[in-house]
PDB file of N, CA and C in Angstrom:
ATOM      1  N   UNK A   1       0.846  -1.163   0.000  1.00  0.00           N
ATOM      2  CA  UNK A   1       0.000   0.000   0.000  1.00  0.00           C
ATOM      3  C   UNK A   1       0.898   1.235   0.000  1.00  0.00           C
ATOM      4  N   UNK A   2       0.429   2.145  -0.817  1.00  0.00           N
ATOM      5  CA  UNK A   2       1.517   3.460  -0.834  1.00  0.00           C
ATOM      6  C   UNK A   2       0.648   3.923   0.158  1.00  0.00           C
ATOM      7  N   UNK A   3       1.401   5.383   0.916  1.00  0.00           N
ATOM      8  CA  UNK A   3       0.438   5.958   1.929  1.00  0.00           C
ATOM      9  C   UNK A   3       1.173   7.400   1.364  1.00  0.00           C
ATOM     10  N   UNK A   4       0.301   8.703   0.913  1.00  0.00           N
ATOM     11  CA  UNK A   4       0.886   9.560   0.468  1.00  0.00           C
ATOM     12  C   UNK A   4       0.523  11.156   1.865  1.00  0.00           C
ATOM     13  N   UNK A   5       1.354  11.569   1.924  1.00  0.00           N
ATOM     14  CA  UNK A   5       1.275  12.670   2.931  1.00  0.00           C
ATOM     15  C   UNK A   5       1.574  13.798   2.234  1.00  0.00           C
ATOM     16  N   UNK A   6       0.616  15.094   2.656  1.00  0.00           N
ATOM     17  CA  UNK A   6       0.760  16.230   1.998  1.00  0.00           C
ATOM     18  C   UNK A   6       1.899  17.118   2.643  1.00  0.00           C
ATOM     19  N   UNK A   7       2.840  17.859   2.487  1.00  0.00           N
ATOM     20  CA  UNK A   7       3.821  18.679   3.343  1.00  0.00           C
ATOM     21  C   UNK A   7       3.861  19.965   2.662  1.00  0.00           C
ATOM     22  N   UNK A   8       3.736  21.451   3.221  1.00  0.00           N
ATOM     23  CA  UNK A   8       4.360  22.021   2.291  1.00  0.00           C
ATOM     24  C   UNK A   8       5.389  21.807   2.065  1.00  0.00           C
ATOM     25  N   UNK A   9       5.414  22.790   0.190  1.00  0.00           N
ATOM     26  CA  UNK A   9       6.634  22.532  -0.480  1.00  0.00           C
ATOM     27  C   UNK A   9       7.529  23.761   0.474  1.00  0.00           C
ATOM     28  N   UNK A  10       7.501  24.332   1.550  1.00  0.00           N
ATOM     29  CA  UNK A  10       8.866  25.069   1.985  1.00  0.00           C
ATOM     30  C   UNK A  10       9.231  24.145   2.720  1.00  0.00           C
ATOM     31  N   UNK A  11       8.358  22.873   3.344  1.00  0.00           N
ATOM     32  CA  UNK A  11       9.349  22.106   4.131  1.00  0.00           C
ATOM     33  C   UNK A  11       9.569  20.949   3.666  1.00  0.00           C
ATOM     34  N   UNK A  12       9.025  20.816   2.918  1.00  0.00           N
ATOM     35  CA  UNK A  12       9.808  19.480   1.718  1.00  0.00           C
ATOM     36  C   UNK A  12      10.831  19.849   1.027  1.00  0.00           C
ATOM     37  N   UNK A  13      11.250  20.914   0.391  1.00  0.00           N
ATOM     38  CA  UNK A  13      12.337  21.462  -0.048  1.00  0.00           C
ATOM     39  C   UNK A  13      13.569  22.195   1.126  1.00  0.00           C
ATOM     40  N   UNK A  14      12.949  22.682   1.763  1.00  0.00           N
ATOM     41  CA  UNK A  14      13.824  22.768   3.122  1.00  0.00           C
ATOM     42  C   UNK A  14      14.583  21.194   3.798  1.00  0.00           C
ATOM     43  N   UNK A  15      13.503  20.255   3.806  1.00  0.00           N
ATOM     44  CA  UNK A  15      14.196  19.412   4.699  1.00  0.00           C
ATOM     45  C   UNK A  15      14.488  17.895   3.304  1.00  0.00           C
ATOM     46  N   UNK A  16      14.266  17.915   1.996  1.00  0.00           N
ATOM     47  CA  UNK A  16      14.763  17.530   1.011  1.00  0.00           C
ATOM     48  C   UNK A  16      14.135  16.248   0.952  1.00  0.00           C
ATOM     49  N   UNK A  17      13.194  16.007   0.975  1.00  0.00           N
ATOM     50  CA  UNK A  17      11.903  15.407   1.154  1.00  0.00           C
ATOM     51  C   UNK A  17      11.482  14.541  -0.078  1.00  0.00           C
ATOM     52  N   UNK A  18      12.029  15.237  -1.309  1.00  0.00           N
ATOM     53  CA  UNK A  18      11.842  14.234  -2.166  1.00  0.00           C
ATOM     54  C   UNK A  18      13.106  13.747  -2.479  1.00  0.00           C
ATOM     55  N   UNK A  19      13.737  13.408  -1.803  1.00  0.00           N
ATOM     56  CA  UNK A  19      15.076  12.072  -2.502  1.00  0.00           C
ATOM     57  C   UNK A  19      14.839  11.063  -1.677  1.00  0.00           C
ATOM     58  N   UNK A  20      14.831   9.938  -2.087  1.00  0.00           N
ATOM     59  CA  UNK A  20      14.522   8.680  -2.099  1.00  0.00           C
ATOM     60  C   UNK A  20      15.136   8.078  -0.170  1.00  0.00           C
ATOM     61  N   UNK A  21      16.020   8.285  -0.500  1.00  0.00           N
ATOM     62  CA  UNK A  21      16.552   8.268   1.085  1.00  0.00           C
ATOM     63  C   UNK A  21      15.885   8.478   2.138  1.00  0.00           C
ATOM     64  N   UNK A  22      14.994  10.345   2.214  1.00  0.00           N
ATOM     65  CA  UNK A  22      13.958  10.344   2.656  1.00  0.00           C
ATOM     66  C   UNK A  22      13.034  10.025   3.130  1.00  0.00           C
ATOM     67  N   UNK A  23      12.689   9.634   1.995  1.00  0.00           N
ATOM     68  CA  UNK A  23      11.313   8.747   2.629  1.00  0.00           C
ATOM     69  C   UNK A  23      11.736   7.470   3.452  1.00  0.00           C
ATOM     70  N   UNK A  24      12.804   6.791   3.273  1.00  0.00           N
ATOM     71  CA  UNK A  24      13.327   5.740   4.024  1.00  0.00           C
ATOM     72  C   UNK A  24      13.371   6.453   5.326  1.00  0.00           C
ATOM     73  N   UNK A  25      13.711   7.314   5.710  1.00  0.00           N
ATOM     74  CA  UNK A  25      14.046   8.080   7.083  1.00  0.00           C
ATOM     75  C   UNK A  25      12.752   8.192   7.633  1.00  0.00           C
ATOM     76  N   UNK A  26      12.154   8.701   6.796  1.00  0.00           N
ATOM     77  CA  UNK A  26      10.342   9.314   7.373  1.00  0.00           C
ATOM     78  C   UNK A  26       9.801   8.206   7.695  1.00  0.00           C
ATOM     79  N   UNK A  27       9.907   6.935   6.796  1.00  0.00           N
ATOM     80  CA  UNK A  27       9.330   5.431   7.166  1.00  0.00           C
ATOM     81  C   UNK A  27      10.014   4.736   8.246  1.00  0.00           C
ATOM     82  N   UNK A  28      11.335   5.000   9.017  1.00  0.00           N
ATOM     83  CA  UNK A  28      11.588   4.518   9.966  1.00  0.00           C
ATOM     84  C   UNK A  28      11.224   5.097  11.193  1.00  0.00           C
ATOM     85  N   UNK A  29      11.490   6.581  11.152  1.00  0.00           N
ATOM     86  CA  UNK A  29      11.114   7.725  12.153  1.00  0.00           C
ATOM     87  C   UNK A  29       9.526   7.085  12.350  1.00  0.00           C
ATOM     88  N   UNK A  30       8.915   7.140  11.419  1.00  0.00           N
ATOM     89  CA  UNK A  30       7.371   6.602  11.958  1.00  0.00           C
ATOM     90  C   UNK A  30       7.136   5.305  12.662  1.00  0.00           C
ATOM     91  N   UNK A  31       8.085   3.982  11.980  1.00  0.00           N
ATOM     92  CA  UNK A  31       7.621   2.709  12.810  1.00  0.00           C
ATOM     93  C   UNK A  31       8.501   2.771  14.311  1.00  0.00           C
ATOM     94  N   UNK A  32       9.868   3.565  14.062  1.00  0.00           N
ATOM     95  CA  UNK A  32      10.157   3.966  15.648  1.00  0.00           C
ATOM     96  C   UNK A  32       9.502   4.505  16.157  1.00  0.00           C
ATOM     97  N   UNK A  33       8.529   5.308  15.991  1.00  0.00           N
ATOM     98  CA  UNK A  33       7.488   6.015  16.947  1.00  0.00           C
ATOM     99  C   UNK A  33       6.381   5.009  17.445  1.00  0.00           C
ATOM    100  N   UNK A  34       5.537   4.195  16.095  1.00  0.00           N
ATOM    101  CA  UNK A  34       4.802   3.292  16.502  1.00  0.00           C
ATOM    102  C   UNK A  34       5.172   1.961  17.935  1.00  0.00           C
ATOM    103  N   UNK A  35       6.772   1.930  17.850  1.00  0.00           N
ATOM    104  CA  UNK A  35       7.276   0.685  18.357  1.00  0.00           C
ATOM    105  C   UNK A  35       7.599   1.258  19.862  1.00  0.00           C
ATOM    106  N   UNK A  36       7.430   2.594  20.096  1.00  0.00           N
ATOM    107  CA  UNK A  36       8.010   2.925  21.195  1.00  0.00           C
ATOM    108  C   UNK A  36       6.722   3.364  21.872  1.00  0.00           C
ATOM    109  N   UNK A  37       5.672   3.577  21.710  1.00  0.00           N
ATOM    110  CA  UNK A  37       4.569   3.308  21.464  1.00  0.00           C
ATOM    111  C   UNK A  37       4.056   2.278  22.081  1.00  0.00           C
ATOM    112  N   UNK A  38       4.355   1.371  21.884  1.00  0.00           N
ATOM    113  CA  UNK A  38       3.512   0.046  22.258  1.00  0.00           C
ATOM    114  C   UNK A  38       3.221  -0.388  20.741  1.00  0.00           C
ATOM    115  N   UNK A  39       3.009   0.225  19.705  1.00  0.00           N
ATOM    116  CA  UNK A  39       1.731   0.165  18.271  1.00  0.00           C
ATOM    117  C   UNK A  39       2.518  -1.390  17.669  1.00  0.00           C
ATOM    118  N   UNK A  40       3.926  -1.281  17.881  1.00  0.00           N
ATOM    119  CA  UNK A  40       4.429  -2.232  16.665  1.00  0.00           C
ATOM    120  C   UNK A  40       5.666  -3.480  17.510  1.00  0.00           C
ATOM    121  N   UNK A  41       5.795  -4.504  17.499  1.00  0.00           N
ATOM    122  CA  UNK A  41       6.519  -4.808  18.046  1.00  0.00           C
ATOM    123  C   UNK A  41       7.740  -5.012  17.488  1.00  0.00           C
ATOM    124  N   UNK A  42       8.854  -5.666  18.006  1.00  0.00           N
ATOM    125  CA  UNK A  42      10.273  -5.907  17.073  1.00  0.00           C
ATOM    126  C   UNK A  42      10.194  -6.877  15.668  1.00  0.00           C
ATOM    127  N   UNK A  43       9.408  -7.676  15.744  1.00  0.00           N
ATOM    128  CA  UNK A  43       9.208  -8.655  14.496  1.00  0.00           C
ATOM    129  C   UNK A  43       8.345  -8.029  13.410  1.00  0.00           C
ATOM    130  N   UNK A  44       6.978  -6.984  14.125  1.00  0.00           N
ATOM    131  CA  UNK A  44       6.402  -5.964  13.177  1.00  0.00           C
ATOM    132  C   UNK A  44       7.792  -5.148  12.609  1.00  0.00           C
ATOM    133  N   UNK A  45       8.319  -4.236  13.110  1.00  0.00           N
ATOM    134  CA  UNK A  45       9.470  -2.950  12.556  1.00  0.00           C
ATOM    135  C   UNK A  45      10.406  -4.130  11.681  1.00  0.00           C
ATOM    136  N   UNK A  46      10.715  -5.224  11.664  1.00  0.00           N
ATOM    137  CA  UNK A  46      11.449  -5.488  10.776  1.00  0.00           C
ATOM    138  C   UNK A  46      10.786  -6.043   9.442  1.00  0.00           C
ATOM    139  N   UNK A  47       9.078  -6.642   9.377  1.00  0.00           N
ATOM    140  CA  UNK A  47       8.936  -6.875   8.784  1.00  0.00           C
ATOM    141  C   UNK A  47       8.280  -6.004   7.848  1.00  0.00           C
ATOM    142  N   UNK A  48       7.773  -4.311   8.509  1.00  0.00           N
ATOM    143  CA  UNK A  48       7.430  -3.029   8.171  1.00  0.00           C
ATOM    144  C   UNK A  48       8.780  -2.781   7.301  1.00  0.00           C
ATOM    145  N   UNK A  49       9.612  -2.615   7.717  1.00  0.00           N
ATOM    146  CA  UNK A  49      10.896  -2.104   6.828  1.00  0.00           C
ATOM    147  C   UNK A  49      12.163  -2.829   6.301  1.00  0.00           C
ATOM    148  N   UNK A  50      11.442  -4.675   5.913  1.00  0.00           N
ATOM    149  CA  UNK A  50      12.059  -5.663   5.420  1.00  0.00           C
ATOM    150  C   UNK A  50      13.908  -5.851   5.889  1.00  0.00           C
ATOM    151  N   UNK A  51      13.532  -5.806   7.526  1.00  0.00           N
ATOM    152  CA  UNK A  51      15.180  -6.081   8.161  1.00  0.00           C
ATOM    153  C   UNK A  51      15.417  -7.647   8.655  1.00  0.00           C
ATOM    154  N   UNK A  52      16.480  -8.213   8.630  1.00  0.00           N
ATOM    155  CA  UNK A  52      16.530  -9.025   9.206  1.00  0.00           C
ATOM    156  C   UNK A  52      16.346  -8.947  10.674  1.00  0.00           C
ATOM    157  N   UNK A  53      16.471 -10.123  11.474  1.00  0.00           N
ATOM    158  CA  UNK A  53      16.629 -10.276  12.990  1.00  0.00           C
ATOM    159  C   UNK A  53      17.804  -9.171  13.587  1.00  0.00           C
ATOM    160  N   UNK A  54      18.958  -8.902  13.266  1.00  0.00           N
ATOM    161  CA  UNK A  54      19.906  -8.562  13.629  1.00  0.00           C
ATOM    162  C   UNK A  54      19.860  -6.826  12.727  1.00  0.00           C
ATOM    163  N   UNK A  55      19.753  -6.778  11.803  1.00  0.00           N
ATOM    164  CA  UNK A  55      19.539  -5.312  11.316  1.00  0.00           C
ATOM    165  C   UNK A  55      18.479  -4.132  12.069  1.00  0.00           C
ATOM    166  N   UNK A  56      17.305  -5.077  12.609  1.00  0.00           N
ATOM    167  CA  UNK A  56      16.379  -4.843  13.471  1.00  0.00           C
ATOM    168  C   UNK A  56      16.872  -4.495  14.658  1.00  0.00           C
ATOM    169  N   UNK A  57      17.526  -5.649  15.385  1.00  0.00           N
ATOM    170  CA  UNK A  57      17.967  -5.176  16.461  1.00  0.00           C
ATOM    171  C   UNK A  57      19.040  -4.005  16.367  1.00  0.00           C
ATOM    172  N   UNK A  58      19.814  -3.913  15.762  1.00  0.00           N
ATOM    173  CA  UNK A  58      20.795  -2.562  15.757  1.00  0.00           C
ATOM    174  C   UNK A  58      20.073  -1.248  15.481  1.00  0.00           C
ATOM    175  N   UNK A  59      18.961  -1.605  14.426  1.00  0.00           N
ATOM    176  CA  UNK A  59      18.224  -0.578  13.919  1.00  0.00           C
ATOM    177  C   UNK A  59      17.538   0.244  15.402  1.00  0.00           C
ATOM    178  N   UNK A  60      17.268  -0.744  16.275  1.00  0.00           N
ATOM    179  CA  UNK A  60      16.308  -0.741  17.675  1.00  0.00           C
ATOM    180  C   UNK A  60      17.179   0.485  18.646  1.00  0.00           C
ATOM    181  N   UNK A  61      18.844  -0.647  18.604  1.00  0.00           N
ATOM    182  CA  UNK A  61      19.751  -0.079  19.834  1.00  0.00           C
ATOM    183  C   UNK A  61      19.935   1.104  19.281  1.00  0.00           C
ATOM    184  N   UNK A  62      20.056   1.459  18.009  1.00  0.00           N
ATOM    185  CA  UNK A  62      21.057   2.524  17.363  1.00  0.00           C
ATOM    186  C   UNK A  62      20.151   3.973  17.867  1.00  0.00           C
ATOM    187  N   UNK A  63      18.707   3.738  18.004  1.00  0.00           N
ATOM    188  CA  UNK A  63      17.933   4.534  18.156  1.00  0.00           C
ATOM    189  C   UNK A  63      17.136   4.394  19.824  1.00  0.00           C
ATOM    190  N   UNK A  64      17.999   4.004  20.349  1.00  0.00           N
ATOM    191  CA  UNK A  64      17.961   3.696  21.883  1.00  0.00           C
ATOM    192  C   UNK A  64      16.292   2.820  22.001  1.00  0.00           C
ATOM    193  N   UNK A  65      16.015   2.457  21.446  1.00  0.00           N
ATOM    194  CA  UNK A  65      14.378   1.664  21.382  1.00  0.00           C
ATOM    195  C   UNK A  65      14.735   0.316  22.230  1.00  0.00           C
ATOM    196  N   UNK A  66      13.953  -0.163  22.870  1.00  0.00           N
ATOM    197  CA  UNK A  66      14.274  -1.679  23.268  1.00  0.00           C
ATOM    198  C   UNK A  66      14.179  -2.316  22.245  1.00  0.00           C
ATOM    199  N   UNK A  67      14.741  -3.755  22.195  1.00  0.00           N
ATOM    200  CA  UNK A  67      14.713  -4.846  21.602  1.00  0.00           C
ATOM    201  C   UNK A  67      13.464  -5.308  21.748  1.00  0.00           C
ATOM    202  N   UNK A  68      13.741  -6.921  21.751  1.00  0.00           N
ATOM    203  CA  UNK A  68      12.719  -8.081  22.052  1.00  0.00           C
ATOM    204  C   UNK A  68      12.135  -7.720  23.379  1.00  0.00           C
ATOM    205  N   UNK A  69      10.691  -7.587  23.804  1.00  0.00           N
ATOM    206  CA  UNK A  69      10.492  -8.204  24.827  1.00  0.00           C
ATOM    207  C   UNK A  69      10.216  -9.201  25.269  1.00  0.00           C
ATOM    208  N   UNK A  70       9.878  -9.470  26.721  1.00  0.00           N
ATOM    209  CA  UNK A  70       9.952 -10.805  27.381  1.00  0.00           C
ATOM    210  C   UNK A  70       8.982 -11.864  26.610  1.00  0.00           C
ATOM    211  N   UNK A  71       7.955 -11.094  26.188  1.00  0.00           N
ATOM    212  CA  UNK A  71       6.632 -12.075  25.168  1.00  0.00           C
ATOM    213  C   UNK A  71       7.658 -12.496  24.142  1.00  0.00           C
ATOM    214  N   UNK A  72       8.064 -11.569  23.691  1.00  0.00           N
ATOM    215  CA  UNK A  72       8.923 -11.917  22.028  1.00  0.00           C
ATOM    216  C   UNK A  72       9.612 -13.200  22.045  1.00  0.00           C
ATOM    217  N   UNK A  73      10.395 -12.953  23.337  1.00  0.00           N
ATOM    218  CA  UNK A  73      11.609 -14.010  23.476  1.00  0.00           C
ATOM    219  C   UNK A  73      10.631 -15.303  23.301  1.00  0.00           C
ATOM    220  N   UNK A  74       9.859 -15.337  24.611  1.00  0.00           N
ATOM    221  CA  UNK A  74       9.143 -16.813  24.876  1.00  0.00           C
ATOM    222  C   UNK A  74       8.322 -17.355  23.668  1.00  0.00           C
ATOM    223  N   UNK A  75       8.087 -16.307  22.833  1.00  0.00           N
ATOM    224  CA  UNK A  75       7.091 -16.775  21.650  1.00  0.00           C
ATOM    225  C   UNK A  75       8.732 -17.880  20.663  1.00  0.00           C
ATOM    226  N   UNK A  76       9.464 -16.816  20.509  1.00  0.00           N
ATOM    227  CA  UNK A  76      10.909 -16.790  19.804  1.00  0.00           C
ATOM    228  C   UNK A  76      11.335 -18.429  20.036  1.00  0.00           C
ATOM    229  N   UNK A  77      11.076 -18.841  21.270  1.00  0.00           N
ATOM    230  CA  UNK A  77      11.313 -20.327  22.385  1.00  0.00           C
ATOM    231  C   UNK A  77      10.652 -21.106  21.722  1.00  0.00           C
ATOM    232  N   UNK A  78       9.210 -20.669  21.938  1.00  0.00           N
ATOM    233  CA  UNK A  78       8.162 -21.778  21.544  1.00  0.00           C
ATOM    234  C   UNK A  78       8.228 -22.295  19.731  1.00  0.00           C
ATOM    235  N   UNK A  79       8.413 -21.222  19.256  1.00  0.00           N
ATOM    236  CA  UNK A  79       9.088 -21.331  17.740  1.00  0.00           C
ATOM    237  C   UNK A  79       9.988 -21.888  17.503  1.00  0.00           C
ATOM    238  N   UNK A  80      10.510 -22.162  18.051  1.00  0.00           N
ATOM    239  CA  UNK A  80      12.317 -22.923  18.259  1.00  0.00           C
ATOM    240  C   UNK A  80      11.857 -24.433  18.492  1.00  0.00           C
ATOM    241  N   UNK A  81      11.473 -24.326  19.791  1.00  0.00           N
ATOM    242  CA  UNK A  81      11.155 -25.901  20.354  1.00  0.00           C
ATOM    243  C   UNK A  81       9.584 -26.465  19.593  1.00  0.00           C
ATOM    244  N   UNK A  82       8.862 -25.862  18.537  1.00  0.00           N
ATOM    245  CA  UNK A  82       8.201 -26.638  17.870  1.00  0.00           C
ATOM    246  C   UNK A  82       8.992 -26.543  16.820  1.00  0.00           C
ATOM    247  N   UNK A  83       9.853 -26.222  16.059  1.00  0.00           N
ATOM    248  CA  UNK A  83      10.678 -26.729  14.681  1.00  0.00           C
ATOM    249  C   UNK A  83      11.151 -27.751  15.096  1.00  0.00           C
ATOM    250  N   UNK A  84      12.130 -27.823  16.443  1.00  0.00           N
ATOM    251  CA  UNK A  84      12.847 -28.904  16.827  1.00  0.00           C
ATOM    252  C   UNK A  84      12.029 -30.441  17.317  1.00  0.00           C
ATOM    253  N   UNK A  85      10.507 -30.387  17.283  1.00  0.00           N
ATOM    254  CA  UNK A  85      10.099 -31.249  17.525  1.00  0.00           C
ATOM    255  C   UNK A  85       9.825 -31.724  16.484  1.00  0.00           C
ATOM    256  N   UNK A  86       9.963 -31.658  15.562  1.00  0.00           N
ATOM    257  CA  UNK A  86       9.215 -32.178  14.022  1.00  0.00           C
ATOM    258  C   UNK A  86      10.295 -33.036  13.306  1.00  0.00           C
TER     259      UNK A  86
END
């Protein structure tokens, strides 16, 4: 889904809004907000902005956000120990 936002053009051209990079920034700045938030969890933000496990997590620390929480992990467990039962 595209999601399009109106800005003026003094602060889209001020803050350079249309180069591609951009919008990568604006799309992280937002799911870091959602995730700090409560809105998104660590497995949402990576799969919102197609990161691995580990790109995620740096992406998390780099921007002082927590990681996994305690649900994450134990879900993370239970995922583990049903592959390994099969």
């Amino acid at each position: 889904m595209i999601v399009k936002v109106e800005v003026p053009d003094q602060f889209a051209k001020q803050f350079h809004l249309d180069e591609p990079p951009r919008s990568r920034e604006l799309l992280e700045a937002f799911v870091l907000q959602r995730h700090a938030e409560g809105g998104l969890s660590a497995g949402q933000v990576a799969q919102v902005l197609g990161l691995s496990f580990q790109e995620t997590e740096k992406l998390l620390r780099d921007h002082s956000a927590a990681g996994l929480g305690p649900d994450e992990h134990a879900q993370g467990l239970q995922n583990l120990e049903r592959l390994r039962s099969r």
